[in-house]
Protein backbone atom coordinates (compact mmCIF):
# COMPACT_ATOMS: atom_id res chain seq x y z
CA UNK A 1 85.01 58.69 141.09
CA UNK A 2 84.05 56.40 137.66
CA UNK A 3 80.62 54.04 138.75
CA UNK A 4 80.45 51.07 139.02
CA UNK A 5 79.09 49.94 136.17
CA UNK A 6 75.53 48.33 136.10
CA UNK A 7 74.45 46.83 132.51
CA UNK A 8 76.11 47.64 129.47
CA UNK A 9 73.91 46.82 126.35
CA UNK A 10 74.91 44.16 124.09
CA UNK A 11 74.27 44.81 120.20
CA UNK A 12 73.31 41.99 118.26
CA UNK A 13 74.52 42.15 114.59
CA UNK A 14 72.69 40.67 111.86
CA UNK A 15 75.34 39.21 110.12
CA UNK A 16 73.37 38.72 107.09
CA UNK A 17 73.35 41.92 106.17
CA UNK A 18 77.42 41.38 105.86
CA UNK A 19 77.79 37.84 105.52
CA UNK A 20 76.02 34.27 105.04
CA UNK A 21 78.11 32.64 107.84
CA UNK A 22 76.47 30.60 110.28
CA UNK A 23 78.13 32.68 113.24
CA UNK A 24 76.86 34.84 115.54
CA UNK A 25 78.29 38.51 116.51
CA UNK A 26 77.34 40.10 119.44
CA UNK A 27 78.87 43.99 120.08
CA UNK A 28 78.97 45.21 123.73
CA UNK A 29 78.61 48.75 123.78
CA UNK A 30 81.70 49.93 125.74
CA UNK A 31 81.45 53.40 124.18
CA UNK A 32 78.20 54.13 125.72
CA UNK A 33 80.03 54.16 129.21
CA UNK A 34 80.22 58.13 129.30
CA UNK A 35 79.55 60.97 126.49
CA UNK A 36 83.77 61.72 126.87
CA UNK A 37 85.20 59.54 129.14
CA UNK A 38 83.98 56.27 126.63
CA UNK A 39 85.18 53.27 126.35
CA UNK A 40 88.27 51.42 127.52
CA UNK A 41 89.49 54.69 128.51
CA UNK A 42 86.75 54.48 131.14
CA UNK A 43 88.17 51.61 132.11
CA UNK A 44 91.65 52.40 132.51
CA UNK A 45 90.77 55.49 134.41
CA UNK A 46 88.63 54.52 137.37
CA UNK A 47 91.05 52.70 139.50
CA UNK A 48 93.91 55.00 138.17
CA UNK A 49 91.51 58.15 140.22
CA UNK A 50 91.01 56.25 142.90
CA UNK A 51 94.91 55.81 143.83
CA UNK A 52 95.29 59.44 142.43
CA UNK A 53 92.56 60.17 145.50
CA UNK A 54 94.18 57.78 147.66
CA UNK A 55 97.55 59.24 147.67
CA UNK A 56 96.21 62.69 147.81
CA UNK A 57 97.35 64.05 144.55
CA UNK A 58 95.68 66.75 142.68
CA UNK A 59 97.30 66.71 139.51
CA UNK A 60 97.28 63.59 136.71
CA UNK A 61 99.96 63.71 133.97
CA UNK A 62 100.02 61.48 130.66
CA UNK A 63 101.30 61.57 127.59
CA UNK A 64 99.15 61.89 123.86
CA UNK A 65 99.57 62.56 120.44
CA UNK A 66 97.69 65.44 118.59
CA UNK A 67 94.06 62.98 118.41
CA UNK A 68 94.69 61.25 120.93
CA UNK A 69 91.56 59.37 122.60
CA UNK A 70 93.38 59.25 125.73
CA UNK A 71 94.35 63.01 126.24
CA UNK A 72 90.76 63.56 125.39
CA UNK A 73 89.61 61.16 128.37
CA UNK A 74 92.17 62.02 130.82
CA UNK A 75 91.00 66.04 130.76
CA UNK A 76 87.44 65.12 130.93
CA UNK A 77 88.26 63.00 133.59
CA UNK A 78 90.01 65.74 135.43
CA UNK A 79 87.65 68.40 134.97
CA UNK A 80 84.84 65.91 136.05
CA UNK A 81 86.54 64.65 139.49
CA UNK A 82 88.53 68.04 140.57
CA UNK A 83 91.89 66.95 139.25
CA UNK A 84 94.39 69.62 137.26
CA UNK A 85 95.33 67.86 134.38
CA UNK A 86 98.75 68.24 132.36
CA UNK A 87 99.01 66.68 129.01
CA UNK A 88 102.72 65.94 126.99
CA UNK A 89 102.33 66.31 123.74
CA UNK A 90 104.09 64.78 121.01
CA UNK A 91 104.89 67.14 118.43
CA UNK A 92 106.28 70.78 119.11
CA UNK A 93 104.75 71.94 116.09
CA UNK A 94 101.29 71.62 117.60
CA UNK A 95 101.97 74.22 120.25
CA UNK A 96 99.97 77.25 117.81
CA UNK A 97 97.58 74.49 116.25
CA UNK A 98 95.33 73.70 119.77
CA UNK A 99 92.43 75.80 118.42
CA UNK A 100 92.28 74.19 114.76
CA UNK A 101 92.79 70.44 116.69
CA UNK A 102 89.48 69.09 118.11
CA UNK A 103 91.30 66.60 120.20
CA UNK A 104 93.51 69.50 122.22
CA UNK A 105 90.85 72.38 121.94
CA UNK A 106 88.50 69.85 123.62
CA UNK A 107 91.13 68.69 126.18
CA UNK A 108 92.18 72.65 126.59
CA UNK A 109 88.57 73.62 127.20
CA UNK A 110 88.39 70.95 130.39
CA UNK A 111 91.31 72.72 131.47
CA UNK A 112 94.29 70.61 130.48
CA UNK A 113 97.92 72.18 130.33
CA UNK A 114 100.01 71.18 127.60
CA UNK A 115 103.36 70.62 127.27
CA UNK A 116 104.49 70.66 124.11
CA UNK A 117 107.96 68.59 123.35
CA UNK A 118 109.14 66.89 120.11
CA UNK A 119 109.25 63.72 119.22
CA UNK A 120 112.54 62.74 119.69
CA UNK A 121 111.91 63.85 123.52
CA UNK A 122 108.92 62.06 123.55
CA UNK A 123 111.00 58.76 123.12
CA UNK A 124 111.72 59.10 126.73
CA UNK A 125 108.15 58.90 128.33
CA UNK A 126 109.38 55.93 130.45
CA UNK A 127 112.62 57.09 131.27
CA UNK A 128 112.78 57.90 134.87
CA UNK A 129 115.27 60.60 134.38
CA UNK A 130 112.75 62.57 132.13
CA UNK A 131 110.33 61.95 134.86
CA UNK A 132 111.63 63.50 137.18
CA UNK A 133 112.42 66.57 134.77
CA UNK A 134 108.78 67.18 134.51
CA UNK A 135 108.00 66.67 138.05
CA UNK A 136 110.98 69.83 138.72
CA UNK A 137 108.56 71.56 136.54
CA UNK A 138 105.48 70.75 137.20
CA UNK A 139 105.68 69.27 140.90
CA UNK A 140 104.01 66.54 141.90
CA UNK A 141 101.40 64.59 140.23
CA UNK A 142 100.07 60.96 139.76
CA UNK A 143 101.91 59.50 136.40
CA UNK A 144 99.00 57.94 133.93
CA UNK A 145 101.23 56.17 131.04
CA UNK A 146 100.64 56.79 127.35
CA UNK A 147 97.49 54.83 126.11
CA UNK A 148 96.59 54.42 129.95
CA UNK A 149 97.94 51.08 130.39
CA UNK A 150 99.46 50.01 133.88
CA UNK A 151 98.03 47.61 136.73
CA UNK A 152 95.52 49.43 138.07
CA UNK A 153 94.03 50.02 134.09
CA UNK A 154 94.05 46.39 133.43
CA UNK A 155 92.37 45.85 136.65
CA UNK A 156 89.54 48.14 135.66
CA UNK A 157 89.70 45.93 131.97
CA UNK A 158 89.13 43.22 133.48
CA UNK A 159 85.31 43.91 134.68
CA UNK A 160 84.68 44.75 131.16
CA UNK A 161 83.59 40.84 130.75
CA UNK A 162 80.75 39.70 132.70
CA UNK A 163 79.23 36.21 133.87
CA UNK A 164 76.62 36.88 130.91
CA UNK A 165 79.25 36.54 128.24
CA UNK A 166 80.60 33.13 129.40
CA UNK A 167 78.59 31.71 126.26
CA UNK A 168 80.74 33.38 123.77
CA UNK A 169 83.50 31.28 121.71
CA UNK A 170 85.56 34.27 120.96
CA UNK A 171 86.25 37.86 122.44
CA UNK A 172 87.64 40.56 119.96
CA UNK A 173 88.97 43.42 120.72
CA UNK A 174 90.93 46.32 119.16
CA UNK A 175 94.98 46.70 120.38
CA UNK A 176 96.99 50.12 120.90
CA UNK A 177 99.21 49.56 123.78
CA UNK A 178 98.14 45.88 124.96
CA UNK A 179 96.23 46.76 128.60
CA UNK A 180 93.25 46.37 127.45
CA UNK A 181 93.32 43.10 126.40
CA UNK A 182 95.48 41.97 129.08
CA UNK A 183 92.56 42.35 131.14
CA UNK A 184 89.95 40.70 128.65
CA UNK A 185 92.32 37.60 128.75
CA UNK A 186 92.53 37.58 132.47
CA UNK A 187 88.84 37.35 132.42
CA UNK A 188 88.24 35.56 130.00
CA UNK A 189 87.55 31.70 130.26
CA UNK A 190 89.46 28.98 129.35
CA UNK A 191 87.22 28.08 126.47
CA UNK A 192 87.08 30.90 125.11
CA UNK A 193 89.47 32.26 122.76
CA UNK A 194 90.39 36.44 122.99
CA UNK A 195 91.59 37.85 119.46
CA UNK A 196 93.18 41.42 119.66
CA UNK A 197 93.51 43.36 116.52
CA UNK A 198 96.25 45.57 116.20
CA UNK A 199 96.15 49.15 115.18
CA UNK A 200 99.24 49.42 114.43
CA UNK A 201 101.93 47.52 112.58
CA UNK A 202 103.20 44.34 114.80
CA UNK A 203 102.00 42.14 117.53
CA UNK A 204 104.98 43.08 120.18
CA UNK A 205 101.97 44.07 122.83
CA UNK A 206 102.18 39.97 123.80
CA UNK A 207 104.98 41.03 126.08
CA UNK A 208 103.03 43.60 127.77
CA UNK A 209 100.28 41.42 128.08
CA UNK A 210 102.42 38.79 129.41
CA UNK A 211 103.25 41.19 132.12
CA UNK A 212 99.52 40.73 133.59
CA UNK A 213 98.21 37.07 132.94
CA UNK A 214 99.41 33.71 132.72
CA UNK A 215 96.92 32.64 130.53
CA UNK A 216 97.89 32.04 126.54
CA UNK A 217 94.69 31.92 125.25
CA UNK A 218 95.00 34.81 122.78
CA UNK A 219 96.52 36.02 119.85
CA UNK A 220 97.01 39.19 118.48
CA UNK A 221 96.49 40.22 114.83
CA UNK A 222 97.80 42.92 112.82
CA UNK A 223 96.69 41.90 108.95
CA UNK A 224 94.44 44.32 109.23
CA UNK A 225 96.04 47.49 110.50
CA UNK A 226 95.63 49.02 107.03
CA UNK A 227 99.56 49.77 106.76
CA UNK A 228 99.95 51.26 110.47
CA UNK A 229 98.90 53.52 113.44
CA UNK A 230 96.06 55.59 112.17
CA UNK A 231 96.38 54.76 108.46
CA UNK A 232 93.37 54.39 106.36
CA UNK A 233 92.27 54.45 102.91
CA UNK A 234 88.76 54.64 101.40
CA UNK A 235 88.33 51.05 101.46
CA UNK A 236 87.81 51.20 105.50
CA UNK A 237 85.87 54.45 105.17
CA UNK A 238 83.36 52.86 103.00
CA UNK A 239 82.75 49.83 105.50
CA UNK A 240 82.80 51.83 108.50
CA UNK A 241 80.27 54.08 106.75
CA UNK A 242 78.37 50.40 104.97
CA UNK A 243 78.20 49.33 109.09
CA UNK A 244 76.99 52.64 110.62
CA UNK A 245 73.96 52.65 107.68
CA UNK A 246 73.11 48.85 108.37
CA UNK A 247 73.58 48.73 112.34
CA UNK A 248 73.45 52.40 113.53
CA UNK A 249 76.43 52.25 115.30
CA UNK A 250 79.25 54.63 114.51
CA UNK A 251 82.96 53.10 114.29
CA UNK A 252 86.38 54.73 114.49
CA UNK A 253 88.99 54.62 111.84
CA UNK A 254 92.05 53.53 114.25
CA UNK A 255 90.44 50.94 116.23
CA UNK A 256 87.29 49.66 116.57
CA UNK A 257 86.47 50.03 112.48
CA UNK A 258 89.83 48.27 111.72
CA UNK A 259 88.56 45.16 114.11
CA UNK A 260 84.84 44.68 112.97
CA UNK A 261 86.80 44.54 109.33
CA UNK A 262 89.19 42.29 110.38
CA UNK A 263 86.17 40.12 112.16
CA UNK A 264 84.08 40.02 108.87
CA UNK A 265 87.06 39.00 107.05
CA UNK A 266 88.12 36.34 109.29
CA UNK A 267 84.51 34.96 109.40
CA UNK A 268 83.88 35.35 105.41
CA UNK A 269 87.25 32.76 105.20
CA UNK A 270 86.50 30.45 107.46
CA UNK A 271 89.00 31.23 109.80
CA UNK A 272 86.49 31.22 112.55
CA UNK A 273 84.48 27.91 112.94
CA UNK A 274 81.26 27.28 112.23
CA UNK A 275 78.77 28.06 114.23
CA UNK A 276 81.06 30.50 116.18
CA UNK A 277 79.37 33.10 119.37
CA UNK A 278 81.40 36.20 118.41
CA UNK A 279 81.76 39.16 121.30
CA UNK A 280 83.16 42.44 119.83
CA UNK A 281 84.24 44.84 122.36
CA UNK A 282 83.36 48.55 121.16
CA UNK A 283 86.20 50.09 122.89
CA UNK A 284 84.86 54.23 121.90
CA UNK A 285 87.24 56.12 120.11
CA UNK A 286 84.79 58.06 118.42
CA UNK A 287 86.02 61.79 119.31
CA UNK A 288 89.11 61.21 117.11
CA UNK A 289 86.44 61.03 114.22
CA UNK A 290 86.60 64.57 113.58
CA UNK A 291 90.18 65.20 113.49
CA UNK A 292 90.38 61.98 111.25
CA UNK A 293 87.44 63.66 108.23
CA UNK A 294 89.95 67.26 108.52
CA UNK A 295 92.74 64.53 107.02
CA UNK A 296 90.25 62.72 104.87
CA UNK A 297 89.38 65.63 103.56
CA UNK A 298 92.65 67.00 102.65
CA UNK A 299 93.56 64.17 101.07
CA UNK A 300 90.23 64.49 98.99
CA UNK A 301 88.90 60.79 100.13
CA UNK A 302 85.61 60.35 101.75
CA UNK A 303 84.43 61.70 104.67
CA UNK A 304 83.23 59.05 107.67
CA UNK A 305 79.62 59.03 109.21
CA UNK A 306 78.91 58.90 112.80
């Protein structure tokens, strides 16, 4: 199963290369957890295989969209621990595409099946109904949810803070489905305040993190979701590329470049206070790079470094 994981380096940023606030940022380098299985999705998983070993099943299931970081994870996860891996993907129209799609020709190559259904089916990923459907197909397997989120994935969040990062004012972190930062906020401190930027338009993942903590000592942002999930313009390009050239480490477009914008903009106004210990959690992300410069590209913007 996923280590236990020892030290986890912690970037610090010199924010005058970006900035002349009197802050301080601080990235941990979550994406450095595993060359494919990076990041939160790291996280998420290692508890999630341990009950999948636990209740002697074989086979994981989840759900993904054409890039998604969490297909990617979930096959490299399987092919790395012994577990078949089946992957529902949204989209029907992808079924003759795998081969031109880094995300699914990487996740086919660690031996994923797909399952190709459209979108309107997709809708019903939590409907019990449905899941039952795909176990009459597929048999039995342990259920991973879209994006990864569930108890035991929080649970695994939650040792993403350490006792070494009880100094920090403020804990940042990219949003998708909400589990992630459900477990930064149940380990975070009371002092400390835990901003989630949202990837996509909204801040409705409150109720799921509401699910897991009592604690209210967050807020989620979406002013910088640059229009919605996986939108981007040049504008973020050019800074993700400006911050990979001045710190050397590589962002992606749909999370973790859409926070560390969102963080130098909220620090440039003021909205942070002075003198402010910033901790930016590099949640990975960066497979979905590729499949992001083939869109780039057609749309004849500029292409990302990393």
């Amino acid at each position: 199963m996923l280590k236990d994981i020892l030290h986890i380096e912690n970037q610090t940023i010199p924010l005058q290369l970006f900035s002349n606030s009197n802050c301080s940022l601080v990235i941990k380098r979550e994406d450095t957890l595993h060359p494919d299985i990076s990041g939160n999705k790291y996280r998420k998983l290692k508890y999630n295989l341990i009950e999948a070993k636990l209740l002697n099943k074989n086979t994981l299931l989840t759900f993904g969209g054409a890039f998604s970081n969490h297909i990617a994870a979930v096959a490299a996860a399987g092919k790395e621990f012994g577990f078949k891996t089946i992957g529902v993907i949204r989209g029907e129209e992808l079924i003759d595409k795998i081969d031109g799609n880094p995300t699914l020709s990487f996740a086919k190559s660690c031996g994923m099946q797909f399952h190709f259904i459209s979108r309107e089916a997709y809708r019903n990923k939590t409907n019990k109904i449905f899941i039952e459907t795909l176990k009459n197909t597929f048999g039995d397997f342990h259920l991973v949810p879209e994006g990864g989120t569930n108890s035991l994935a929080v649970k695994g969040c939650e040792e993403i803070l350490t006792d070494k990062d009880v100094a920090f004012d403020y804990i940042c972190s990219a949003v998708g489905t909400g589990g992630t930062l459900a477990g930064l906020v149940t380990s975070s401190k009371l002092h400390q305040t835990v901003l989630g930027f949202s990837a996509l338009k909204g801040t409705f993942q409150s109720s799921e993190v509401d699910k897991y903590t009592t604690k209210t000592n967050y807020k989620i942002i979406d002013d910088y979701c640059f229009g919605g999930y996986a939108k981007i313009d040049a504008q973020l390009v050019r800074f993700i590329n400006d911050f990979k050239e001045k710190t050397g480490i590589p962002l992606d477009p749909v999370y973790t470049g859409k926070m560390l914008f969102g963080i130098f903009d909220l620090i440039n106004k003021g909205v942070l206070k002075d003198n402010s210990r910033i901790l930016a959690i590099h949640t990975g992300g960066l497979q979905g790079i590729t499949g992001m410069n083939q869109l780039l590209k057609k749309k004849n913007l500029p292409q990302i470094i990393y």
